[in-house]
N, C-alpha and C. Protein backbone atom coordinates (compact mmCIF):
# COMPACT_ATOMS: atom_id res chain seq x y z
N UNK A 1 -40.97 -25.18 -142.75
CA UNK A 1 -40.23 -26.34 -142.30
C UNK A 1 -39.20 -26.71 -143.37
N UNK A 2 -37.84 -27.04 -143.00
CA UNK A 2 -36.96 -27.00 -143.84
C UNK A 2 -36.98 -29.18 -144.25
N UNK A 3 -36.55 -29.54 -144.84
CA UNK A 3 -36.20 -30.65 -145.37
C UNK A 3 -35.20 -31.79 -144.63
N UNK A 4 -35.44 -32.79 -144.04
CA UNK A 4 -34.26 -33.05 -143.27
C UNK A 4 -33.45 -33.32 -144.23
N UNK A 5 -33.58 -34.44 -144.87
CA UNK A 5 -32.97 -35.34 -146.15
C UNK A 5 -32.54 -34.50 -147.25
N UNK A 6 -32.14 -35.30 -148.21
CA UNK A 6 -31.41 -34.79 -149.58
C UNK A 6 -33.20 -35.08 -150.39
N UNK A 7 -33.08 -36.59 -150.01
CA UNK A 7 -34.79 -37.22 -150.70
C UNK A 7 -35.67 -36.32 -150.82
N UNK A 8 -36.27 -35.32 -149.23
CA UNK A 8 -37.10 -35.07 -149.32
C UNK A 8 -37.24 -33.49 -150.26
N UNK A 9 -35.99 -32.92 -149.56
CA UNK A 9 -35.39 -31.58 -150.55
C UNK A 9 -36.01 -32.00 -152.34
N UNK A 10 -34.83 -33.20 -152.85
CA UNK A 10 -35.77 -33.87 -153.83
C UNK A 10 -37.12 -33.91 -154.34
N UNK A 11 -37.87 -34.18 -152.99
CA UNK A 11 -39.38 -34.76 -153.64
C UNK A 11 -40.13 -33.44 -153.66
N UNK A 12 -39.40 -32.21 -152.67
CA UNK A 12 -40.04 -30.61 -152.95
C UNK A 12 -39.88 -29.99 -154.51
N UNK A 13 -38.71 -30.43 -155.13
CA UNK A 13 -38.38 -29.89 -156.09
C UNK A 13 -39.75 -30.26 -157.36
N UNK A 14 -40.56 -29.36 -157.95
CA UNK A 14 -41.04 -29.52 -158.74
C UNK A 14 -40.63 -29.69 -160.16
N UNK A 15 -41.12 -30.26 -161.31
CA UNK A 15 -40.90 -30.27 -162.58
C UNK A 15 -41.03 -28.28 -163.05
N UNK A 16 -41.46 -27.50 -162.89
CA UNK A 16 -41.66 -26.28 -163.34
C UNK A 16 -40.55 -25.22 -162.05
N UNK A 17 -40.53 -25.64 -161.41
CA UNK A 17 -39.28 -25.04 -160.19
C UNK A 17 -37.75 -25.49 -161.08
N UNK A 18 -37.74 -26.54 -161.57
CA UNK A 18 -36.24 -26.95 -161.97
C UNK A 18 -36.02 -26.48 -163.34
N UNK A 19 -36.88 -26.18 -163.84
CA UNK A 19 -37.00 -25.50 -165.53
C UNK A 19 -36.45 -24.28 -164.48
N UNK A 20 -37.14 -23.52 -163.79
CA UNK A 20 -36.73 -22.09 -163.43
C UNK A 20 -35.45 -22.22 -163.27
N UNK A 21 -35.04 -22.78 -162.34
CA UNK A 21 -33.68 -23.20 -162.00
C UNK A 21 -32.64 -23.05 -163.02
N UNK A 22 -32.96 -23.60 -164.10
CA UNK A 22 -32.19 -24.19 -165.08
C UNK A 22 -32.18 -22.52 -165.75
N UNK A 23 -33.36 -22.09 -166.32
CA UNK A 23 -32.80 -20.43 -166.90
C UNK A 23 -32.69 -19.13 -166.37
N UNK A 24 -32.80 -19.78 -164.56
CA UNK A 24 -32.26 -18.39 -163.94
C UNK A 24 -30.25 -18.57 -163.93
N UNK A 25 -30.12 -19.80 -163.71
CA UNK A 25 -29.32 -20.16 -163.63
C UNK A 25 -28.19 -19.80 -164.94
N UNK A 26 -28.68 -20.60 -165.80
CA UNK A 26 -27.81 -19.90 -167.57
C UNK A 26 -28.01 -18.41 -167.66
N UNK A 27 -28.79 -17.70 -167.14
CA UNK A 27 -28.88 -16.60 -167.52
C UNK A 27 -27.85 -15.31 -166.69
N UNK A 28 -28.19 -15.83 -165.59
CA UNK A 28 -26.71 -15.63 -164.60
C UNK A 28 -25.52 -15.68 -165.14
N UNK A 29 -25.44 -17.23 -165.93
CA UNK A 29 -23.61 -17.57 -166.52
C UNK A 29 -23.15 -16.88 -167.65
N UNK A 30 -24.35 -16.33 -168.06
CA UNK A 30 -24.47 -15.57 -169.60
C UNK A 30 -23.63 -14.31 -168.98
N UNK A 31 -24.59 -13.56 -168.19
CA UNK A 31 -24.27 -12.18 -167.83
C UNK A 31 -22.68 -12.01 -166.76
N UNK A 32 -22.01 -13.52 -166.22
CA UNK A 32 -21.06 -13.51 -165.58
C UNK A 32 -19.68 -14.10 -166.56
N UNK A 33 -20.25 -15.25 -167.82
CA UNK A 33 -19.50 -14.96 -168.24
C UNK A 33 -18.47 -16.55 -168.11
N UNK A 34 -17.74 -16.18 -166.86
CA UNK A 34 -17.08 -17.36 -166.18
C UNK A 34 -17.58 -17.14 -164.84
N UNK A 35 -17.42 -18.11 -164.37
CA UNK A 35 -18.12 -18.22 -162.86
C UNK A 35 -17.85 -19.76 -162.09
N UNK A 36 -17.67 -19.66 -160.51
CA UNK A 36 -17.66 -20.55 -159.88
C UNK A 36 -19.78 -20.68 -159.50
N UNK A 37 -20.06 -22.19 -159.14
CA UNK A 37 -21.21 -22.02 -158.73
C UNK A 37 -21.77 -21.05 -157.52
N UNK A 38 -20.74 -20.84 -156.75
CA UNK A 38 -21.06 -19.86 -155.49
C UNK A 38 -21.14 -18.61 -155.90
N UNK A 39 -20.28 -18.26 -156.99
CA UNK A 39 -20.74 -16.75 -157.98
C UNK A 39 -22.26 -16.85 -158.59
N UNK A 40 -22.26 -17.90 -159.09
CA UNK A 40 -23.94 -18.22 -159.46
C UNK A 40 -24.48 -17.66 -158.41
N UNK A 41 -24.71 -18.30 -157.18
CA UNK A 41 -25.65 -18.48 -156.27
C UNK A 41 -25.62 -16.91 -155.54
N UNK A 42 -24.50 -16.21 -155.81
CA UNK A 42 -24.79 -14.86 -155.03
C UNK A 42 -25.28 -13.66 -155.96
N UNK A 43 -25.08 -14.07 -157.49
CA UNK A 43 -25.67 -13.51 -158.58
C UNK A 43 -27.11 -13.39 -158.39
N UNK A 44 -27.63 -14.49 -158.10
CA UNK A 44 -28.90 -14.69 -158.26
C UNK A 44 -29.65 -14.63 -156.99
N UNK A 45 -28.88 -14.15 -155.99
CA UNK A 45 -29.07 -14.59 -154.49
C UNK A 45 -29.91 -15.76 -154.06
N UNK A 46 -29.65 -16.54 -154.37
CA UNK A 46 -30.14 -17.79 -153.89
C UNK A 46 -29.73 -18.35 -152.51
N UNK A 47 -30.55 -18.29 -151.63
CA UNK A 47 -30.41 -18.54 -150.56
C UNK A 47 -29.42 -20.07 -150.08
N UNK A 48 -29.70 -21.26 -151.06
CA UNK A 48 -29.01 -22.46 -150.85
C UNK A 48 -27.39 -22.51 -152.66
N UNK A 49 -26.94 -22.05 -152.05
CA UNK A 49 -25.31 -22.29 -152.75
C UNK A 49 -25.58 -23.79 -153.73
N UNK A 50 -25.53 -24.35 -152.72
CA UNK A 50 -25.67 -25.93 -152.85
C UNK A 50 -26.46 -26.43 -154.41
N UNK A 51 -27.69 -25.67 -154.00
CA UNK A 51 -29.01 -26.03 -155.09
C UNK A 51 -28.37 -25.94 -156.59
N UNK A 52 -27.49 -24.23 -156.65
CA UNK A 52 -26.78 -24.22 -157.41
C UNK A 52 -25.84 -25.09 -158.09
N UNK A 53 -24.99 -25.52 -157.40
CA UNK A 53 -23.76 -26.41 -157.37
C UNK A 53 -24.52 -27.90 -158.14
N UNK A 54 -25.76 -28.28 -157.53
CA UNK A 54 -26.28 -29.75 -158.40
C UNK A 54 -26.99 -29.41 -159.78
N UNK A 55 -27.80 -28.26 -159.92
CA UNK A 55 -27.92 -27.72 -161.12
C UNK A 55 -27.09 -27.50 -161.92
N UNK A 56 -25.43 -27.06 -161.73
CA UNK A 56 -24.62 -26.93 -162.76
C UNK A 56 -23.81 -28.60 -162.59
N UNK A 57 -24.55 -29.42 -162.31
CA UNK A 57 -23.67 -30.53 -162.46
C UNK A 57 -24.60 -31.06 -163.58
N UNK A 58 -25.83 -31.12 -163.60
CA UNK A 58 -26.92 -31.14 -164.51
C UNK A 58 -26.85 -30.66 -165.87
N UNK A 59 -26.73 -29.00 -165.47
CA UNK A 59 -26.32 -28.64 -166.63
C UNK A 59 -25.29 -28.73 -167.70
N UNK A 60 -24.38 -29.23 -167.37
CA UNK A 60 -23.40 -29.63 -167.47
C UNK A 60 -23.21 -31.13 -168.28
N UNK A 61 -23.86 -31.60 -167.73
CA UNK A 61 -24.57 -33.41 -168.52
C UNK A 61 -25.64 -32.70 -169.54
N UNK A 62 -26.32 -32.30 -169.56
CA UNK A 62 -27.33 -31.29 -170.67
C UNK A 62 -26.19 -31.00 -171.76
N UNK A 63 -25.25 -30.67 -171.51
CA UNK A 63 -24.34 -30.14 -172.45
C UNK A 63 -24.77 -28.40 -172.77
N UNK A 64 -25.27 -27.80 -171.78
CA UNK A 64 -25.71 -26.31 -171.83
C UNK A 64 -24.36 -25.87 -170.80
N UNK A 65 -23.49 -26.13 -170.16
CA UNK A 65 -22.54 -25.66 -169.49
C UNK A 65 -21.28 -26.24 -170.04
N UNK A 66 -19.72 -25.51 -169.59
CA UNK A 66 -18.39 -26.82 -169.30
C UNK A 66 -17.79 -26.23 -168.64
N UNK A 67 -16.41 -26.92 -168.13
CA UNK A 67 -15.66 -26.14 -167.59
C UNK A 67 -14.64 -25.78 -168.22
N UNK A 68 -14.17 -24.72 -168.12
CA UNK A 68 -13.05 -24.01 -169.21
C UNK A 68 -11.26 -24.89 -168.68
N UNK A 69 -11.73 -25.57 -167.55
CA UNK A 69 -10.49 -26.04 -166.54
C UNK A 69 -9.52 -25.16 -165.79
N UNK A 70 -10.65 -23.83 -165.72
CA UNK A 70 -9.80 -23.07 -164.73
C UNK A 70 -10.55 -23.08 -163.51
N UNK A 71 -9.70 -22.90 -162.32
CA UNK A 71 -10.47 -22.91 -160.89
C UNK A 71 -10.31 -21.82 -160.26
N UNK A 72 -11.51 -21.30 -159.26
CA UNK A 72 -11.29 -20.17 -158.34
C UNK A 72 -11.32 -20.44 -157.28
N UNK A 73 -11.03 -19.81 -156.19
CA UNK A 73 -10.97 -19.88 -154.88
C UNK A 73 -12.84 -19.60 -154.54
N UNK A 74 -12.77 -20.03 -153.59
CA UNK A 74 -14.37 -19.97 -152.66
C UNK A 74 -14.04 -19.44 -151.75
N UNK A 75 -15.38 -18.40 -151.24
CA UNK A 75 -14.84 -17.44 -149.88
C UNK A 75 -14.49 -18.59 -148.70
N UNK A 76 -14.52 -19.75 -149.01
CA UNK A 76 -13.95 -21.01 -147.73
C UNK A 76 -12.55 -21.03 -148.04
N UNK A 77 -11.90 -20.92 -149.11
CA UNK A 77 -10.58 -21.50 -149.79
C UNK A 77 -10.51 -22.32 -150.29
N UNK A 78 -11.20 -23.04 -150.53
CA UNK A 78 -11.29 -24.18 -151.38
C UNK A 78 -11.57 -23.88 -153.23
N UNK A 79 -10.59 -24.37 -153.91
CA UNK A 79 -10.95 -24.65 -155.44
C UNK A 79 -12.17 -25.02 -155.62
N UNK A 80 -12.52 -24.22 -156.92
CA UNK A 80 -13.49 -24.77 -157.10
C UNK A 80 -13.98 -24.39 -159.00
N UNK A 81 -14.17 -25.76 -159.47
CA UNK A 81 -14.05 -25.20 -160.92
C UNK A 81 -15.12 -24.18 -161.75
N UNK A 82 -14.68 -23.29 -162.82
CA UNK A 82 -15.13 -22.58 -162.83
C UNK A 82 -16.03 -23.05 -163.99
N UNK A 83 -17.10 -22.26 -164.21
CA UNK A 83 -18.23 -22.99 -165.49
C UNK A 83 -18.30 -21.81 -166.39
N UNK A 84 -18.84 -22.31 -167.60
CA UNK A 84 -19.09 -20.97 -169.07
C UNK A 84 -19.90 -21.85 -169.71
N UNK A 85 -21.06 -21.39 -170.54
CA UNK A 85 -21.74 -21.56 -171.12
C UNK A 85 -21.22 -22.15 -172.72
N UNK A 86 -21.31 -23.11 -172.94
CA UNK A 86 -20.95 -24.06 -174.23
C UNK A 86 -21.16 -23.13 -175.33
N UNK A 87 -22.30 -22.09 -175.75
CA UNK A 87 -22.52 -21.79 -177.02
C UNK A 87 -23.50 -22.31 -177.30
N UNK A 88 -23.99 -22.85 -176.82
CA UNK A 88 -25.27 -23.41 -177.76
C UNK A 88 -26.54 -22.90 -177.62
N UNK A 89 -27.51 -22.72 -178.60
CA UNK A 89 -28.75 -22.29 -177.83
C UNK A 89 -29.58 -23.03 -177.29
N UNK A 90 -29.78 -22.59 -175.98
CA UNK A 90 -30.29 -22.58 -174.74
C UNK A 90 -32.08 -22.99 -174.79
N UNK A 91 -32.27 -24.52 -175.21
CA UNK A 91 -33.93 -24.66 -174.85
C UNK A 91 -34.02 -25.16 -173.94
N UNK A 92 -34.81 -25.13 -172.46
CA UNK A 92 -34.96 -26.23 -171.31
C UNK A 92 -36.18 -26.46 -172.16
N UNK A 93 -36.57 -27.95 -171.82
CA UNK A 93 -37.44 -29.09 -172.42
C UNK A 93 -38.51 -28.69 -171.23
N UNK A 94 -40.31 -28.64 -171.28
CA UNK A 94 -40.85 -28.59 -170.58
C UNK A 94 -40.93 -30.07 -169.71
N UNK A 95 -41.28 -30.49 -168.67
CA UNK A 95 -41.31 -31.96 -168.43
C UNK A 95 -42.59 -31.71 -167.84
N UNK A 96 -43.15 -32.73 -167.37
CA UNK A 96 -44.72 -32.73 -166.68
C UNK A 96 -44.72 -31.93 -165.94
N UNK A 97 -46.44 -31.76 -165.89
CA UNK A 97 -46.91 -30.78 -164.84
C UNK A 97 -46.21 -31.14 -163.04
N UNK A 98 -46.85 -32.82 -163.11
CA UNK A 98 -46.92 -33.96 -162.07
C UNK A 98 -46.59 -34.86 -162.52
N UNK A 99 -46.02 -35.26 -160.73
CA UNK A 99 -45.63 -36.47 -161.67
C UNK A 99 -46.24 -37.73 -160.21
N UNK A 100 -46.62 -38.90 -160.49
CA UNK A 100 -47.08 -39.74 -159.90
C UNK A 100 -45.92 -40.74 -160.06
N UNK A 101 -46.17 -41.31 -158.23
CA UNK A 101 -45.08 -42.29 -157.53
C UNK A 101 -45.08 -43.12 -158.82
N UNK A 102 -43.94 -43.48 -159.23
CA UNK A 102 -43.46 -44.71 -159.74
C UNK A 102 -43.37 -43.82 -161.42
N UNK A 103 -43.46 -42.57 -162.05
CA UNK A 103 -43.38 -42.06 -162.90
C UNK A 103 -41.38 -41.87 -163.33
N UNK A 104 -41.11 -41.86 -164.54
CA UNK A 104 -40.17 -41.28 -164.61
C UNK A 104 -39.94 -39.80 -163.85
N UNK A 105 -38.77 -39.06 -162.84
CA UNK A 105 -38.72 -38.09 -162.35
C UNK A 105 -38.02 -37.00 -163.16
N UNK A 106 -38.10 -36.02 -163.11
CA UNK A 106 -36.58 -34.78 -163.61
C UNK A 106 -35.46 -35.31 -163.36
N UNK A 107 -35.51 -36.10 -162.36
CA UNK A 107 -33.81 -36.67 -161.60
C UNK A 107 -33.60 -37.98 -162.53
N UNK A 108 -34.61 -38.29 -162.92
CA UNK A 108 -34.35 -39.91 -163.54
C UNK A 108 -33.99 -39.60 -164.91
N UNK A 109 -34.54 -38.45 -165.69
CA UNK A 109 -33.99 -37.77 -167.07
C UNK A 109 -32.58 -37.19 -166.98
N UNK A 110 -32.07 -36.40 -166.02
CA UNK A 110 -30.91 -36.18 -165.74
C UNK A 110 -29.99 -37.33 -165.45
N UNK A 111 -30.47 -38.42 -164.89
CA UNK A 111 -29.56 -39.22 -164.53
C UNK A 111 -29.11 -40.17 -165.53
N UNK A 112 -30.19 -40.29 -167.03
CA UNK A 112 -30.43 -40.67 -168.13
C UNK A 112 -29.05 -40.21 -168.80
N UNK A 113 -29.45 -38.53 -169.19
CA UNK A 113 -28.33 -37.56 -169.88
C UNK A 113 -27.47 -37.72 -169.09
N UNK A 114 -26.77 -37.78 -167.97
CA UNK A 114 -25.56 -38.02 -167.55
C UNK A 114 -24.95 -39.18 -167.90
N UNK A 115 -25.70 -40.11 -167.71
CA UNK A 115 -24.93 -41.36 -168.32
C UNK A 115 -24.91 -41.41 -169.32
N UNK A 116 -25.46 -40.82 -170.49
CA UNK A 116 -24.73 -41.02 -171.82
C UNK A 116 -24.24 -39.74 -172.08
N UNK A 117 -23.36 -39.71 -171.48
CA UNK A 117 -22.39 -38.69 -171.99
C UNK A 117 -20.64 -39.16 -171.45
N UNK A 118 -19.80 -38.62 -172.23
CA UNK A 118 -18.70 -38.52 -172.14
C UNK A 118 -17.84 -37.52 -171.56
N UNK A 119 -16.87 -36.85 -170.36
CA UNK A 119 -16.45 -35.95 -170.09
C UNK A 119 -17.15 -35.07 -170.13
N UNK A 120 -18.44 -34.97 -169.81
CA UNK A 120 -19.40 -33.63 -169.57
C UNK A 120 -19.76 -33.29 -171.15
N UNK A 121 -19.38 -34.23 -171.79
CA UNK A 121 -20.01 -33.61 -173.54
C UNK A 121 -20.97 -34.42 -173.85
N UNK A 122 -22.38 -33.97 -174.09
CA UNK A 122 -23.36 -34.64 -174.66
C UNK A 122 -23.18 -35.62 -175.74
N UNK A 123 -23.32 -37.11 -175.82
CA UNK A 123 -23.58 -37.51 -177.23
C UNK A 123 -24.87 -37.37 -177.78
N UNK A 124 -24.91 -36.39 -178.44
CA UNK A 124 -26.02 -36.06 -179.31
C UNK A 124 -26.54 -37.27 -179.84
N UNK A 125 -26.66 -37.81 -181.09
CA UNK A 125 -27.33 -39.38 -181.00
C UNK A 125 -27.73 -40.37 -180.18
N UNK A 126 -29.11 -40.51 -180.33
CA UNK A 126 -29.06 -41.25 -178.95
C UNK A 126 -28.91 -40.45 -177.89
N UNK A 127 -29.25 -39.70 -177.86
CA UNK A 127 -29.36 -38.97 -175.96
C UNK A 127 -31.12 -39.63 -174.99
N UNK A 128 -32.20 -39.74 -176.48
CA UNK A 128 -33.00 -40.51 -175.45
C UNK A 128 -33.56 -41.47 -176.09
N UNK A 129 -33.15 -42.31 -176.86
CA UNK A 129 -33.14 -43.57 -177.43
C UNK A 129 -33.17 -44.53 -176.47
N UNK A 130 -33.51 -45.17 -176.72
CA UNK A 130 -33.77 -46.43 -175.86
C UNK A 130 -34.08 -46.13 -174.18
N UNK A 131 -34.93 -45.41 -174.05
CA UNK A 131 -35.61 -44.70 -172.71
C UNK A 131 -36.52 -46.02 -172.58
N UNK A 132 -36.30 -46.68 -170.93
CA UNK A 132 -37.41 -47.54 -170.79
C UNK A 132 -38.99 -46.62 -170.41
């Protein structure tokens, strides 16, 4: 059974599924180099494009991706910017096994690192300082 929602897609995603995510994903950009996310997603054949596309927005707030500010075409025609790997070495953080209703989520840590950041560049200081 597929997911109707974005939520529920969400609430499938495990803490140990999104770690995968995260170094099938860099490991792909490593071996491609430069890449649009839809190059990701056929690299790795990943059945949902998409999944891709919010992972490198992630990654990206992580400060493990950027964009070089060049764009490629998508087999739709549409631009679409291209991503490269920052240089840095590459740790994904383990996060819980489980996580129980009302817990901090993977999405709520990402949504953390995104907001303190600037133009897709991590501020290192303070990245999880003052975590309620």
């Amino acid at each position: 059974m597929h997911p109707e929602t974005s939520l529920e897609a969400y609430e499938r995603v495990s803490p140990d599924m999104l770690c995968d995510h995260y170094k099938i994903i860099l490991k792909a950009l490593g071996e491609l180099k430069i890449a649009i996310a839809e190059e990701i997603a056929a690299h790795i054949k990943a059945a949902d494009k998409n999944m891709v596309s919010r992972r490198m927005k992630e990654l990206e707030g992580l400060g493990y991706v950027f964009k070089p500010g060049t764009k490629k075409l998508t087999k739709s025609g549409r631009n679409a910017f291209q991503y490269s790997l920052t240089g840095t070495e590459v740790t994904i953080f383990t996060l819980p096994e489980r996580y129980v209703k009302g817990e901090t989520t993977a999405a709520d840590y990402a949504s953390q690192i995104i907001a303190k950041t600037k133009s897709g560049k991590a501020i290192q200081a303070d990245l999880f300082n003052n975590q309620k």
